[in-house]
Protein backbone atom coordinates (compact mmCIF):
# COMPACT_ATOMS: atom_id res chain seq x y z
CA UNK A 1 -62.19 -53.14 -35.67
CA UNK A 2 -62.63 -50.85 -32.74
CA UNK A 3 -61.47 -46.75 -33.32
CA UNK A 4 -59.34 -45.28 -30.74
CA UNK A 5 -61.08 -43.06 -28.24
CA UNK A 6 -59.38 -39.32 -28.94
CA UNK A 7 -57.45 -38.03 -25.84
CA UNK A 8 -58.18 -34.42 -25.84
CA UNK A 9 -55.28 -32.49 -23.93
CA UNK A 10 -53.77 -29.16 -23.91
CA UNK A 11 -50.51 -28.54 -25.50
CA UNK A 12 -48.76 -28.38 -21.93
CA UNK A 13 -50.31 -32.05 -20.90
CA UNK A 14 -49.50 -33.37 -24.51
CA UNK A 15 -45.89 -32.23 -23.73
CA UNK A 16 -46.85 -34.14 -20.20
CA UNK A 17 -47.65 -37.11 -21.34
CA UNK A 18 -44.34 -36.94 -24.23
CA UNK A 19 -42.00 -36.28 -20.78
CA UNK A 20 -43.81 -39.46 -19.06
CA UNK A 21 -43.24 -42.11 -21.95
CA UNK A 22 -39.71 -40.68 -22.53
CA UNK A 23 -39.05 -41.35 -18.92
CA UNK A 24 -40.57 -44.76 -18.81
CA UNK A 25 -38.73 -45.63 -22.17
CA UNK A 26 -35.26 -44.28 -21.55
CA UNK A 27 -35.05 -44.77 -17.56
CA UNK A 28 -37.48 -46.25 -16.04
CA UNK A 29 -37.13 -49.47 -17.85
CA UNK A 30 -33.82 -50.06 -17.87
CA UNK A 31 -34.04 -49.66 -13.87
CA UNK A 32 -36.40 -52.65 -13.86
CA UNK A 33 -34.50 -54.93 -16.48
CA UNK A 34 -31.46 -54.12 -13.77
CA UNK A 35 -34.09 -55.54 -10.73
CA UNK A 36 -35.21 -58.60 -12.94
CA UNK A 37 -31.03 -59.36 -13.01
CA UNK A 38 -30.59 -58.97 -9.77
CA UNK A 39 -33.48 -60.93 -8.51
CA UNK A 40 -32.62 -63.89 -11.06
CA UNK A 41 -29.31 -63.89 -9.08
CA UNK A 42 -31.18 -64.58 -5.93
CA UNK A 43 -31.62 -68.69 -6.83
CA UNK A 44 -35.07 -71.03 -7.67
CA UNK A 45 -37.13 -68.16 -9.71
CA UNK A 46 -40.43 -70.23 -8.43
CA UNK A 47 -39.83 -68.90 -4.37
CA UNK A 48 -37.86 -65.54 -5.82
CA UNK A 49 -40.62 -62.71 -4.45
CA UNK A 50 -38.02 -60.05 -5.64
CA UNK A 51 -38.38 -61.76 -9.10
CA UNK A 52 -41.52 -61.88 -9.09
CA UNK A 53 -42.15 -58.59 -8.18
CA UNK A 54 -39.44 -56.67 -10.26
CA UNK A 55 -41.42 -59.02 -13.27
CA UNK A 56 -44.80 -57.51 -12.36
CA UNK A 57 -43.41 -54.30 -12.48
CA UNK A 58 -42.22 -54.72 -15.93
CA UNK A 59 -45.57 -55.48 -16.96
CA UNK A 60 -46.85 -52.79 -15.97
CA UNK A 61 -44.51 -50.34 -17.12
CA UNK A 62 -44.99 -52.04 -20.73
CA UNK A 63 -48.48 -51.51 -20.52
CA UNK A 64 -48.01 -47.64 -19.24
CA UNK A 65 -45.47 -47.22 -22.72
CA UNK A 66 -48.34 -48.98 -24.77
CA UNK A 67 -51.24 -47.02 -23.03
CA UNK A 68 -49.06 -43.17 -23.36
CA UNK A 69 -47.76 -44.11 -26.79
CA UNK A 70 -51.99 -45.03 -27.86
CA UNK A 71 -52.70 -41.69 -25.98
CA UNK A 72 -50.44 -39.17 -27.72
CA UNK A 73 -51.18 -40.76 -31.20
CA UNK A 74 -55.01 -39.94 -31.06
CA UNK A 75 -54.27 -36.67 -29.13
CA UNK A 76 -56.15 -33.78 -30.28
CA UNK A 77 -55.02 -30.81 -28.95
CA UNK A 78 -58.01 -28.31 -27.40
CA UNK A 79 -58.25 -25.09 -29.36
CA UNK A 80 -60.68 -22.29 -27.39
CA UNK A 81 -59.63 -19.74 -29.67
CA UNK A 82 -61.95 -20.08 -32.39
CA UNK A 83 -64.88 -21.40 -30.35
CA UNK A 84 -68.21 -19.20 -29.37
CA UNK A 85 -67.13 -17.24 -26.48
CA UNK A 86 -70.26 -17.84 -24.58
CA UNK A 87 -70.73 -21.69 -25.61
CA UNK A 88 -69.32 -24.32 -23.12
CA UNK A 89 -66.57 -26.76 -25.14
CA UNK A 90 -63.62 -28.85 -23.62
CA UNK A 91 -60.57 -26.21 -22.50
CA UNK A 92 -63.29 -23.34 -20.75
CA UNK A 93 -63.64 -22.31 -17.58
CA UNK A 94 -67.09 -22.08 -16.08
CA UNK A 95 -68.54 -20.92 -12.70
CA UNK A 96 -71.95 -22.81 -11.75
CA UNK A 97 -74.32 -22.07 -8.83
CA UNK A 98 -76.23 -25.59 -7.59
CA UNK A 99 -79.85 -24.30 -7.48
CA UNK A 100 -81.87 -23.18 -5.42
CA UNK A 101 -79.04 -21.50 -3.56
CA UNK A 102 -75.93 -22.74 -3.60
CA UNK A 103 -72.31 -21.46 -3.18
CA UNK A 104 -70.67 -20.33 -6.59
CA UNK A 105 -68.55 -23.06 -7.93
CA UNK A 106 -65.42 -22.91 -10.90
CA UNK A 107 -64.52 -25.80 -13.16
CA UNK A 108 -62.16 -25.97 -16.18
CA UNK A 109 -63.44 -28.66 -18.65
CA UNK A 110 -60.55 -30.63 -19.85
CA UNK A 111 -59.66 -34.17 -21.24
CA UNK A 112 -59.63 -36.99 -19.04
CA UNK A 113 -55.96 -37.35 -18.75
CA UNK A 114 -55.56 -33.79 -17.59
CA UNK A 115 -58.76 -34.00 -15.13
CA UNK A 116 -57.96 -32.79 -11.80
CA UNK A 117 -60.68 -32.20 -9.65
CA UNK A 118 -58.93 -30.74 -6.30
CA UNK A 119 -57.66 -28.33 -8.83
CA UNK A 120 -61.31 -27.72 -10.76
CA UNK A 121 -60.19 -29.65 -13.62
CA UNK A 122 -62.81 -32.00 -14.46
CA UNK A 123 -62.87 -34.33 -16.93
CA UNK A 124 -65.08 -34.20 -20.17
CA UNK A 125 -66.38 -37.73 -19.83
CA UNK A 126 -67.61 -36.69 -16.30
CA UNK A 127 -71.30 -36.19 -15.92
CA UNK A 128 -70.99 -32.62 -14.93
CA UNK A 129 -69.28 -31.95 -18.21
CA UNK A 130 -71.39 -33.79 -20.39
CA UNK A 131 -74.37 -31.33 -19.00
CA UNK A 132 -72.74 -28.38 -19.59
CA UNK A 133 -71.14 -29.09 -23.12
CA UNK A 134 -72.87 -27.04 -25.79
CA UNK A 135 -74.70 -24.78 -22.87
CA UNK A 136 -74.56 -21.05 -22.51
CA UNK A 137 -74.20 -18.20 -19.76
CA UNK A 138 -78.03 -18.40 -17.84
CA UNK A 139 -78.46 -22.17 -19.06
CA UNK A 140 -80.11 -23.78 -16.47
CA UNK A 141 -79.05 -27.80 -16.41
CA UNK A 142 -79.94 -30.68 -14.64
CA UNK A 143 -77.22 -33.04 -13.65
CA UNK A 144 -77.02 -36.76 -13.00
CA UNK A 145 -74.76 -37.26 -10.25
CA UNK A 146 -74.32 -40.68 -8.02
CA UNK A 147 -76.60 -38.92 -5.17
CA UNK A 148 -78.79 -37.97 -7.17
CA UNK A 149 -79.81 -35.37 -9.80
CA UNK A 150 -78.71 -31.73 -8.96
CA UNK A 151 -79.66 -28.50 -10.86
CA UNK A 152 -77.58 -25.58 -11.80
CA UNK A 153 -76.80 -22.34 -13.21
CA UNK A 154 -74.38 -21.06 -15.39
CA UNK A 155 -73.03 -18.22 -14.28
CA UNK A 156 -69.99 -17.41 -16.43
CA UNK A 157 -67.92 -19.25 -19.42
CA UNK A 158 -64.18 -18.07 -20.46
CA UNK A 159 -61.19 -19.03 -21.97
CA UNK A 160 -58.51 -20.33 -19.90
């Protein structure tokens, strides 16, 4: 039997991802039961695009509800508090420098469902993550990305 991959979120996208599967279960669903009615009313459900489509969209709400509901049961929530101030671990914040001399750059290290990287939220499954997980303030890392391997510098870690 496979194990559940842990979603690691803060307590504000834990509360995010509650508000989501609330609205899919209490609203969002009953809107597209109301569409599947409709569109049976339209005649022969084999030409019935409305049908069709209003059924398509059920699916994939049902499979949102399943994929939140999996989410939120192996959430674990990411605690900084107790964790070495100057160690990189899912929740910090840390300013890089690409080597030799590159502009200073800030990323928050956060779970994949709260990874936003206009917003310098990048995910902890995401190569540059993986790097700097476990590194320290000076660390020098080398990182695999799609063009190619970069090196950097970490200049700072804190607490978000």
């Amino acid at each position: 039997m496979m194990t559940e991959k842990e979603t690691f979120v803060t307590e504000e996208g834990l509360q995010k991802l509650k508000d989501e599967l609330d609205y899919l279960i209490t609203e969002k669903r009953k809107e597209v039961v109301e569409r599947i009615k409709i569109a049976r009313g339209f005649g022969d459900l084999s030409e019935n695009s409305e049908y069709d489509a209003a059924k398509d969209e059920q699916a994939f709400v049902e499979g949102k509800i399943i994929q939140l509901e999996k989410m939120i049961r192996n959430a674990k929530i990411i605690n900084t508090a107790d964790a070495d101030s100057d160690v990189i671990s899912i929740g910090k914040t840390v300013v890089i420098q690409e080597l030799p001399d590159g502009e200073e750059e800030t990323y928050q290290i956060v779970g994949r469902t709260e990874a936003d990287p206009v917003q310098g939220k990048i995910s902890n499954d995401s190569p540059m993550a993986q790097s700097l997980l476990g590194k320290q303030i000076g660390d020098e890392v080398s990182v695999q990305t799609p063009g190619g391997e970069m090196r950097i510098k970490i200049n700072k870690v804190h607490v978000s």
